[in-house]
Protein backbone atom coordinates (compact mmCIF):
# COMPACT_ATOMS: atom_id res chain seq x y z
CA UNK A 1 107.86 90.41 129.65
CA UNK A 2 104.13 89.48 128.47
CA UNK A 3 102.88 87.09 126.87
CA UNK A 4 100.63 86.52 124.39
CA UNK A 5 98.15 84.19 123.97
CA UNK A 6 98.40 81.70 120.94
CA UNK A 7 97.35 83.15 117.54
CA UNK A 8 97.67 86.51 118.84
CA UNK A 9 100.18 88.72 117.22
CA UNK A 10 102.00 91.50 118.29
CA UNK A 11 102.80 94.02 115.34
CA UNK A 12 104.83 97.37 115.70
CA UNK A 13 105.82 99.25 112.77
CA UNK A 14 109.71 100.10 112.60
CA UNK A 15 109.85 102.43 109.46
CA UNK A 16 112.81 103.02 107.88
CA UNK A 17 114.23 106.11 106.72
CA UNK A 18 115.10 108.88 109.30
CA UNK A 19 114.25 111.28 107.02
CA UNK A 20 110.94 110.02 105.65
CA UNK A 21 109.42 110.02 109.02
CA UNK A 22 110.89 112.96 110.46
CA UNK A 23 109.00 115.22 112.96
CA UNK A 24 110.01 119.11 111.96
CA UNK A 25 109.34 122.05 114.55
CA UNK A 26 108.97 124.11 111.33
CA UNK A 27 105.78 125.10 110.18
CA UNK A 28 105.92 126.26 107.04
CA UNK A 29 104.89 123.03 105.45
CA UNK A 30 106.29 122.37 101.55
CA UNK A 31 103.55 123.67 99.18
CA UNK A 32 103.00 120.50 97.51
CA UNK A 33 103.48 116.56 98.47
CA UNK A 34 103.88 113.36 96.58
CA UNK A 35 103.40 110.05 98.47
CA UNK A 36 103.68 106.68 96.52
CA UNK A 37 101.65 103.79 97.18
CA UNK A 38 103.73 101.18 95.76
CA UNK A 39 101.99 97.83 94.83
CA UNK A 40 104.50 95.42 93.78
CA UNK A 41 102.43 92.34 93.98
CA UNK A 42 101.11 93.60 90.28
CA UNK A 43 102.96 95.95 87.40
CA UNK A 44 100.95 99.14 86.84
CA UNK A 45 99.27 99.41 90.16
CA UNK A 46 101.45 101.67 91.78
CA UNK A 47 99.92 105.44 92.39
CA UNK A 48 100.70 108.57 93.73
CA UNK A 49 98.82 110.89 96.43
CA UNK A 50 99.79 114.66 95.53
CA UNK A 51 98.57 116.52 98.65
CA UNK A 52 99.29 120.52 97.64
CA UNK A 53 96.97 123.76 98.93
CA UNK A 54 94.53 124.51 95.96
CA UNK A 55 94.91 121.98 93.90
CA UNK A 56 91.39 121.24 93.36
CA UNK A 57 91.11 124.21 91.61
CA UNK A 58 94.12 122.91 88.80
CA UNK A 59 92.48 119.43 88.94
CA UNK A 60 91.06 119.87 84.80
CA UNK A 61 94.57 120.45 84.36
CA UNK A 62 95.62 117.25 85.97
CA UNK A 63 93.07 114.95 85.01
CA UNK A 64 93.53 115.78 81.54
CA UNK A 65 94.81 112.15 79.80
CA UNK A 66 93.39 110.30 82.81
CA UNK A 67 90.19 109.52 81.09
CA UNK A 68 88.08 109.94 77.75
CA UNK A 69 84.95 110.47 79.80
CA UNK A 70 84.95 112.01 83.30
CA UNK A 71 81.83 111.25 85.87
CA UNK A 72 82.01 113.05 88.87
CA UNK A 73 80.15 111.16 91.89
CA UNK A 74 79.60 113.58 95.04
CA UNK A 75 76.98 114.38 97.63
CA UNK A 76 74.39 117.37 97.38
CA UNK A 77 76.97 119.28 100.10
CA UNK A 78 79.85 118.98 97.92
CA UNK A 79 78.04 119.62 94.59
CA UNK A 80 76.91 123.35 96.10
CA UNK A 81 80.35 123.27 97.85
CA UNK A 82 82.68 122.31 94.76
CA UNK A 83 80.84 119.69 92.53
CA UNK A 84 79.32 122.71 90.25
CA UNK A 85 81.99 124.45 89.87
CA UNK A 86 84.75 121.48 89.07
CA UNK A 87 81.99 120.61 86.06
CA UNK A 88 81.99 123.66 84.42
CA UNK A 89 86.03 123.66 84.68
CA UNK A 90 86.45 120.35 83.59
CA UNK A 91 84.22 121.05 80.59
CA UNK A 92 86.03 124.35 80.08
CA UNK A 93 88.78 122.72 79.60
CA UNK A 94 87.44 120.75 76.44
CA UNK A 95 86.67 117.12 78.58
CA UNK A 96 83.38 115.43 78.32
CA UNK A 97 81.79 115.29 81.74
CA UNK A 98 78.87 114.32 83.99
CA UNK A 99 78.20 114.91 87.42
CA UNK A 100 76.17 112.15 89.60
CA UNK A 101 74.86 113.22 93.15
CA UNK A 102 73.53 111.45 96.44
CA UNK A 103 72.08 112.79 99.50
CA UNK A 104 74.98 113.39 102.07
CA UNK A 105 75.34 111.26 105.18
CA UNK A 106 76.16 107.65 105.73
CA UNK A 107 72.57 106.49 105.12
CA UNK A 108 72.84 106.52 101.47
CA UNK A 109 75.90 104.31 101.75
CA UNK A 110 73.72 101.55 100.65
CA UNK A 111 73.43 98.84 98.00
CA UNK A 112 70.09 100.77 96.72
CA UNK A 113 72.03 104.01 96.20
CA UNK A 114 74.73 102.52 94.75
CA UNK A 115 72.72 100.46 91.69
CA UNK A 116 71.27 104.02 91.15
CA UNK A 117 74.65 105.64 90.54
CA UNK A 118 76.12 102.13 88.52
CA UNK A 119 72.49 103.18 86.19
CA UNK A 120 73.41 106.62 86.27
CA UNK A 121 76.99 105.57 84.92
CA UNK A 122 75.71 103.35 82.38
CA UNK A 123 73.27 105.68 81.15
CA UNK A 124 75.87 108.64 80.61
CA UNK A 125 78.22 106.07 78.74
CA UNK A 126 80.56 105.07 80.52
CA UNK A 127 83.62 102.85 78.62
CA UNK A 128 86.36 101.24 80.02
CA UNK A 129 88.61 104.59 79.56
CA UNK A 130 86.35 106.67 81.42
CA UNK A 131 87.12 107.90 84.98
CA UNK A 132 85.17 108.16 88.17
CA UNK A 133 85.97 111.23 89.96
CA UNK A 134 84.83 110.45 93.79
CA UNK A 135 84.42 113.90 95.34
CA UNK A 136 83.72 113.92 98.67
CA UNK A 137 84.32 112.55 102.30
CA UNK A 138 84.22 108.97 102.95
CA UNK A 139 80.83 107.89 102.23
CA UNK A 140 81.52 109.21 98.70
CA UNK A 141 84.49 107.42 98.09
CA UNK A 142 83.78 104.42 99.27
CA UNK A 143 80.08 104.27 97.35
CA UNK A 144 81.93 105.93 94.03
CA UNK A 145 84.56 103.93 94.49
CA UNK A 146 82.71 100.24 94.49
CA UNK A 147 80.70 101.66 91.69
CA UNK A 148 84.11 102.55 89.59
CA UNK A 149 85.17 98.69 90.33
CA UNK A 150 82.21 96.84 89.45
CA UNK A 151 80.82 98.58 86.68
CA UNK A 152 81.91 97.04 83.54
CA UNK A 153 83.99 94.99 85.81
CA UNK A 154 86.11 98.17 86.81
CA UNK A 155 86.54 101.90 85.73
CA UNK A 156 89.46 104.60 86.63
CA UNK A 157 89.23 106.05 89.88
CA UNK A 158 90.78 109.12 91.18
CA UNK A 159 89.17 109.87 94.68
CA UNK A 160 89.37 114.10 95.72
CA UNK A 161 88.75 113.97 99.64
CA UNK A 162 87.39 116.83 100.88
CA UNK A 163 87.26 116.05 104.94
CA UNK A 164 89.81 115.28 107.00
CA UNK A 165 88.70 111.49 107.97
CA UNK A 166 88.89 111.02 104.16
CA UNK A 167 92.03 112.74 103.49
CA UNK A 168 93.94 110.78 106.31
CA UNK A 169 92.85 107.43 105.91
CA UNK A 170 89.68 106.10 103.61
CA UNK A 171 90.92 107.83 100.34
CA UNK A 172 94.17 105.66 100.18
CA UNK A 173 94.60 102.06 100.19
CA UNK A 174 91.69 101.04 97.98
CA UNK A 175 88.66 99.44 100.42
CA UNK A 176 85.35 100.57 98.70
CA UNK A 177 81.91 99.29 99.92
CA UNK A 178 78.70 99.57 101.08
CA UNK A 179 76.78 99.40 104.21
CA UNK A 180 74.24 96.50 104.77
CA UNK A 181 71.76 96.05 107.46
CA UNK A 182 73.45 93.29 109.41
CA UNK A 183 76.64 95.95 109.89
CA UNK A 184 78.86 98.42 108.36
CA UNK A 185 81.34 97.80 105.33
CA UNK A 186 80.01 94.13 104.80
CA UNK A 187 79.83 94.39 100.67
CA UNK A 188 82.79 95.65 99.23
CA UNK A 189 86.20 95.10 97.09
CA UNK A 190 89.56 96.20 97.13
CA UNK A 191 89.84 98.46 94.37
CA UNK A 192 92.75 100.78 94.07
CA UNK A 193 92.24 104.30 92.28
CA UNK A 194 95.25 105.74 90.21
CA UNK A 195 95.33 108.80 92.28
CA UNK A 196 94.46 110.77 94.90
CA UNK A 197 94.58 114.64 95.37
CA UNK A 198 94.74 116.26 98.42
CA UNK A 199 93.63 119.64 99.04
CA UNK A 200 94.44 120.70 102.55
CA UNK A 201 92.19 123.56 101.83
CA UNK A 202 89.40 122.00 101.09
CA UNK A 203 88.61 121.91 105.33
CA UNK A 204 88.52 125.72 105.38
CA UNK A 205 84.56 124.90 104.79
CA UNK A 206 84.44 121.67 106.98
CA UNK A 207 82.31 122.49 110.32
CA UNK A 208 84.52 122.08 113.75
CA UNK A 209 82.32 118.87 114.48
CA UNK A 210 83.21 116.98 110.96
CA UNK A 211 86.83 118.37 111.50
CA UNK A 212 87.04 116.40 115.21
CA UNK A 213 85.62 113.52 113.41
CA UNK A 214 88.12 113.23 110.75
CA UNK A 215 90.61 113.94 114.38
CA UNK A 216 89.58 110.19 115.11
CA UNK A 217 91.59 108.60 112.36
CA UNK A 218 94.66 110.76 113.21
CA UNK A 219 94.73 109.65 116.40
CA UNK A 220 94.09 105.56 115.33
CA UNK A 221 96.80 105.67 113.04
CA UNK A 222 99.46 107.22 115.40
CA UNK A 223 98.30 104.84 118.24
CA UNK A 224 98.39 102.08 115.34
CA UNK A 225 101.71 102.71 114.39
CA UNK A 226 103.68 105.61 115.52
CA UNK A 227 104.63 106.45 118.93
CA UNK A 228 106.51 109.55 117.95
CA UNK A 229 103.32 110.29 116.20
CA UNK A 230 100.85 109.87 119.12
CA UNK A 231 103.63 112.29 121.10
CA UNK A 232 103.72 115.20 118.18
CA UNK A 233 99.51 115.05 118.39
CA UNK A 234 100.02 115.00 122.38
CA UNK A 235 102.42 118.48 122.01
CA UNK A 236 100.01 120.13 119.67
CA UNK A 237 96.12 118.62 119.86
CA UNK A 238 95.23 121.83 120.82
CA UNK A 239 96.41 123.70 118.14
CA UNK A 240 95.06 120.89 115.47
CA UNK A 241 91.65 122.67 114.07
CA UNK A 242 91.38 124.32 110.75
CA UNK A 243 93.10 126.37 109.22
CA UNK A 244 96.18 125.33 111.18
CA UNK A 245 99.23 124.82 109.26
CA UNK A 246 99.81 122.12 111.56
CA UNK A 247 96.92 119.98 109.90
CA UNK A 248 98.83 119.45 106.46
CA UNK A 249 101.62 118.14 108.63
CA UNK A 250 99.08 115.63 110.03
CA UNK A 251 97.54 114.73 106.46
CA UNK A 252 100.92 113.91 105.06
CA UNK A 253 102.27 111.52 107.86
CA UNK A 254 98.99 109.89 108.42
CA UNK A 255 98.85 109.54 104.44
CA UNK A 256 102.83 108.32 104.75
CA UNK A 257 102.03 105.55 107.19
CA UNK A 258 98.84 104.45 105.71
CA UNK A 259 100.99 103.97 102.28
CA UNK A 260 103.66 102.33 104.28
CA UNK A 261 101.36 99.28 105.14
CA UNK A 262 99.18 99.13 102.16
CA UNK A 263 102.23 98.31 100.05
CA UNK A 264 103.01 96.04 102.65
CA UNK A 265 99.81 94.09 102.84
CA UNK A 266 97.20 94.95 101.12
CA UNK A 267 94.16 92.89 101.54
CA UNK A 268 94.18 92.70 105.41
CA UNK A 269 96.04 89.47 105.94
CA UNK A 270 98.49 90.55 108.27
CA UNK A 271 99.82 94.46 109.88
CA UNK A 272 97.04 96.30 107.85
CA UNK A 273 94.73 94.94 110.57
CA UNK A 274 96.66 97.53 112.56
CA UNK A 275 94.41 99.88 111.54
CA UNK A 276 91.11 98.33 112.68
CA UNK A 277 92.18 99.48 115.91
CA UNK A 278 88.77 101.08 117.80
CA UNK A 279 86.72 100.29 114.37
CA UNK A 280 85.23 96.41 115.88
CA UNK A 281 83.26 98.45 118.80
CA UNK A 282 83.02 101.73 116.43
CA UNK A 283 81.36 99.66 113.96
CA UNK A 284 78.86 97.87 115.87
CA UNK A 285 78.09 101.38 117.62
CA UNK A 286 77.52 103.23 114.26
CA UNK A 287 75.32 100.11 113.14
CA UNK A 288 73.48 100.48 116.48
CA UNK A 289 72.62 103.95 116.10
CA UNK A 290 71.02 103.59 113.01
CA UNK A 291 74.20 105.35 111.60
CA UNK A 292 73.43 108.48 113.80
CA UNK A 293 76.74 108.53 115.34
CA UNK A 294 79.65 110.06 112.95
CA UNK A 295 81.90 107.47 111.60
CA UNK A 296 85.06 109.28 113.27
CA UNK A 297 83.17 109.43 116.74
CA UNK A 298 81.96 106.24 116.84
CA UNK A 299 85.91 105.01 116.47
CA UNK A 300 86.96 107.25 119.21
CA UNK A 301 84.96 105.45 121.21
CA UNK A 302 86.13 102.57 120.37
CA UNK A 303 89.47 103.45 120.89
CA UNK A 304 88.69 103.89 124.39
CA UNK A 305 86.58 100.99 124.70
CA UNK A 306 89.45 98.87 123.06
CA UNK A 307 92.10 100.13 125.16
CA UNK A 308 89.88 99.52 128.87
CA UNK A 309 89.62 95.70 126.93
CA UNK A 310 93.37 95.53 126.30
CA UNK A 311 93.97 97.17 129.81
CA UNK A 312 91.45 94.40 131.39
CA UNK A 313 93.67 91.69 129.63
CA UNK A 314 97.11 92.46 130.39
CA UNK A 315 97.99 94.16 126.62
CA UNK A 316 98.21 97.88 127.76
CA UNK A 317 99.72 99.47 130.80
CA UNK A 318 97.59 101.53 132.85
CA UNK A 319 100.00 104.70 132.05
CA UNK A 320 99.44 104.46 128.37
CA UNK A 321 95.28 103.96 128.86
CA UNK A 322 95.32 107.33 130.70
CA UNK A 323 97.21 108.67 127.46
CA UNK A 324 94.99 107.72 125.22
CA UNK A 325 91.98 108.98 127.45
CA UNK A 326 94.01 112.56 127.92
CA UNK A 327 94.37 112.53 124.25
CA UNK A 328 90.95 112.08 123.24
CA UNK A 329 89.48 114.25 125.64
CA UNK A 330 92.19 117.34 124.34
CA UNK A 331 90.97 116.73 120.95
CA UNK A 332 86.81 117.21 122.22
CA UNK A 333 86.41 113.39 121.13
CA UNK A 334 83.75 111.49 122.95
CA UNK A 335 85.04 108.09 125.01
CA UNK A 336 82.81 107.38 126.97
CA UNK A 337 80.27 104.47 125.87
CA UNK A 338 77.54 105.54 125.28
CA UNK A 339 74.13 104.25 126.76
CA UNK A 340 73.12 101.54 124.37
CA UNK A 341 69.24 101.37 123.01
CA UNK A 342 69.68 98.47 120.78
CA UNK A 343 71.67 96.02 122.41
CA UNK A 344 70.98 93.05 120.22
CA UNK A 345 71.58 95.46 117.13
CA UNK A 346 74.83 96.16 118.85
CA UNK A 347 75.79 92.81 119.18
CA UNK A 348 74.61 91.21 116.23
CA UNK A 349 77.11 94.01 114.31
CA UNK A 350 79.41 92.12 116.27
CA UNK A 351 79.14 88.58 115.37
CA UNK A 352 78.65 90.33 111.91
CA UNK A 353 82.10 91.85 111.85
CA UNK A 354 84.47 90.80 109.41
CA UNK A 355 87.38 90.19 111.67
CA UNK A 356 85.18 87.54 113.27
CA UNK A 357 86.20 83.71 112.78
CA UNK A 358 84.73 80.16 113.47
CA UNK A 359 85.97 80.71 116.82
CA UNK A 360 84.99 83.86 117.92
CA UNK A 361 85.38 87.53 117.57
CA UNK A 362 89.24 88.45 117.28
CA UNK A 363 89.84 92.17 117.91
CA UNK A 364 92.99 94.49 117.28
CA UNK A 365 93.69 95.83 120.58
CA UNK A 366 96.34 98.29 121.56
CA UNK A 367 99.55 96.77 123.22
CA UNK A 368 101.08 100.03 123.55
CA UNK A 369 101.74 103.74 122.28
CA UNK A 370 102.61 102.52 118.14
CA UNK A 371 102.05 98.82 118.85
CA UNK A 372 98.88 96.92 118.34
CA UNK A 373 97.93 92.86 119.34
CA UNK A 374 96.39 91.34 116.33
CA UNK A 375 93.75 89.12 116.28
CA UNK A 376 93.18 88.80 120.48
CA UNK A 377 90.00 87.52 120.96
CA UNK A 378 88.27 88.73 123.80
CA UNK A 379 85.51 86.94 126.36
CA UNK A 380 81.99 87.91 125.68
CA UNK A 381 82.23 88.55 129.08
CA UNK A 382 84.17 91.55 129.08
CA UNK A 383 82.28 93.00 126.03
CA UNK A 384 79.24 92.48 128.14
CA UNK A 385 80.41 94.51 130.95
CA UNK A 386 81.68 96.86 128.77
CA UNK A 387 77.98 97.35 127.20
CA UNK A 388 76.46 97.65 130.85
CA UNK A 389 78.77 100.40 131.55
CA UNK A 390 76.98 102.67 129.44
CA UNK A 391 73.73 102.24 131.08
């Protein structure tokens, strides 16, 4: 039996429902998917993620009654990609619409970018019944979606993923931010949109690289949570890449379980720091790099940074640390740690972090295949050597 130290918790999701969480052998996948994010905590902020092949191309259809005034917010790949086109539909279809654009990558996901697209907003005309389409991967909805909460003290939201990382994980469950130069994610709200639509599709243009780095996620919510998950990636990693009607199968459960603990806890107070599993080292790498290193690879790193830690302090058997290495190395995820160039950067992202307390640094380590340790803090130490490894 272990352990654990004091403060330190050890969470493993038991969901309920055979059915709901079900692995089928068959591949034909339903053509369309609604999962429910229910909020009970407040009336009316309840919402549902419809994940069906091609519907981005019905979404004038189903936004109509959503909003008076429609503002698209995308990147200059998804306007050529998508962005264009969805305009001239959506006006088509008799709705007043604007589009607003930002140069792609995860350096404009800054405070400076964002008051440009809260101007752009205010300038078009935005009321309190418009809507803020955020089209895109994750940099776009989280910058679209902190715009759609603070201007006029909140907007609708509907966020339209169109990578994998965001249609797994950062287009449900309602964290929207900015980066700031001390580290990632550190301005930011919990704003929930009222709806998300999923268009498995949508990854036929992705590049291989941005697919693996969506990959990431998939693989931090099934160690997170699911160990029948983790086994189902395991049997068919190599057959996950696009176009594989295995993907939408991996959409919809990671979607199912991220659901699950949002309506359980929100705001981060208790399991939903499950899923900052690898993302304290990932973090402080991507802030290190000068946000070089892809949001999805810099967590696969530190999902195998995380799980030498928790293997170093008695929270993960050496069996399931070679697992999780096998696994990210069938997927063509990086796990090694890298060589670092700005070490203070590095660890100033750190001490930055918002898991961090008066105390120290807690981390969510991985205590197990579907089980996670939350809040273990862990001796500068071992971080330390962890850095010098990569030298």
């Amino acid at each position: 039996m272990t352990f654990f130290p004091s403060g330190v918790i050890l969470h493993c999701l038991r969901p309920t429902g055979a059915k709901a969480f079900s692995f089928t052998q068959n591949l034909l996948m339903p053509p369309s998917r609604d999962i429910h994010a229910h909020l009970p905590q407040s009336a009316g902020r309840s919402y549902a993620v419809h994940i069906e092949q091609g519907c981005l191309g019905r979404l004038p259809r189903l936004l109509q009654a959503r909003g008076e005034r429609i503002f698209i917010v995308t990147d200059s790949r998804v306007r050529r990609l998508y962005g264009s086109r969805l305009l001239r539909e959506i006006a088509h279809a008799g709705l007043p619409a604007l589009m607003i654009d930002f140069p792609e990558g995860e350096k404009s996901k800054n405070a400076g970018v964002l008051g440009l697209v809260q101007t752009a907003l205010l300038e078009g005309g935005v009321r309190r019944d418009s809507l803020v389409i955020a089209l895109g991967g994750g940099v776009v909805g989280d910058l679209a979606g902190f715009a759609a909460a603070t201007v006029l003290r909140g907007v609708g939201l509907v966020q339209v993923p169109t990578t994998l990382l965001a249609q797994v994980d950062s287009s449900v469950g309602g964290k929207v931010g900015v980066d700031h130069p001390a580290g990632k994610n550190l301005l930011g709200a919990f704003y929930q949109p009222s709806a998300v639509y999923i268009d498995p599709s949508a990854l036929d243009t992705l590049p291989d690289r941005e697919f693996r780095n969506g990959l990431a996620e998939v693989v931090k919510i099934a160690l997170a949570l699911d160990p029948r998950f983790f086994r189902w990636i395991e049997r068919h990693g190599k057959e996950l890449r696009g176009g594989s009607p295995l993907v939408q199968h991996a959409i919809e459960h990671s979607v199912q379980l991220k659901a699950l603990v949002v309506e359980k806890d929100e705001r981060d107070g208790s399991v939903r720091q499950s899923l900052n599993l690898g993302h304290t080292i990932g973090h402080a790498l991507e802030t290190a790099s000068g946000y070089a290193l892809r949001h999805g690879f810099a967590v696969a790193i530190g999902i195998a940074a995380e799980a030498a830690l928790a293997r170093r302090m008695g929270y993960l058997s050496g069996r399931d640390l070679g697992r999780i290495l096998a696994l990210l190395r069938v997927l063509r995820l990086p796990w090694r740690f890298p060589r670092l160039r700005r070490r203070a950067t590095f660890f100033g992202a750190l001490g930055a972090d918002k898991k961090s307390t008066a105390s120290g640094l807690r981390f969510t380590l991985p205590a197990g295949i579907g089980c996670c340790a939350l809040g273990a803090e862990v001796p500068h130490a071992l971080i330390e050597e962890l850095a010098g490894a990569g030298r």
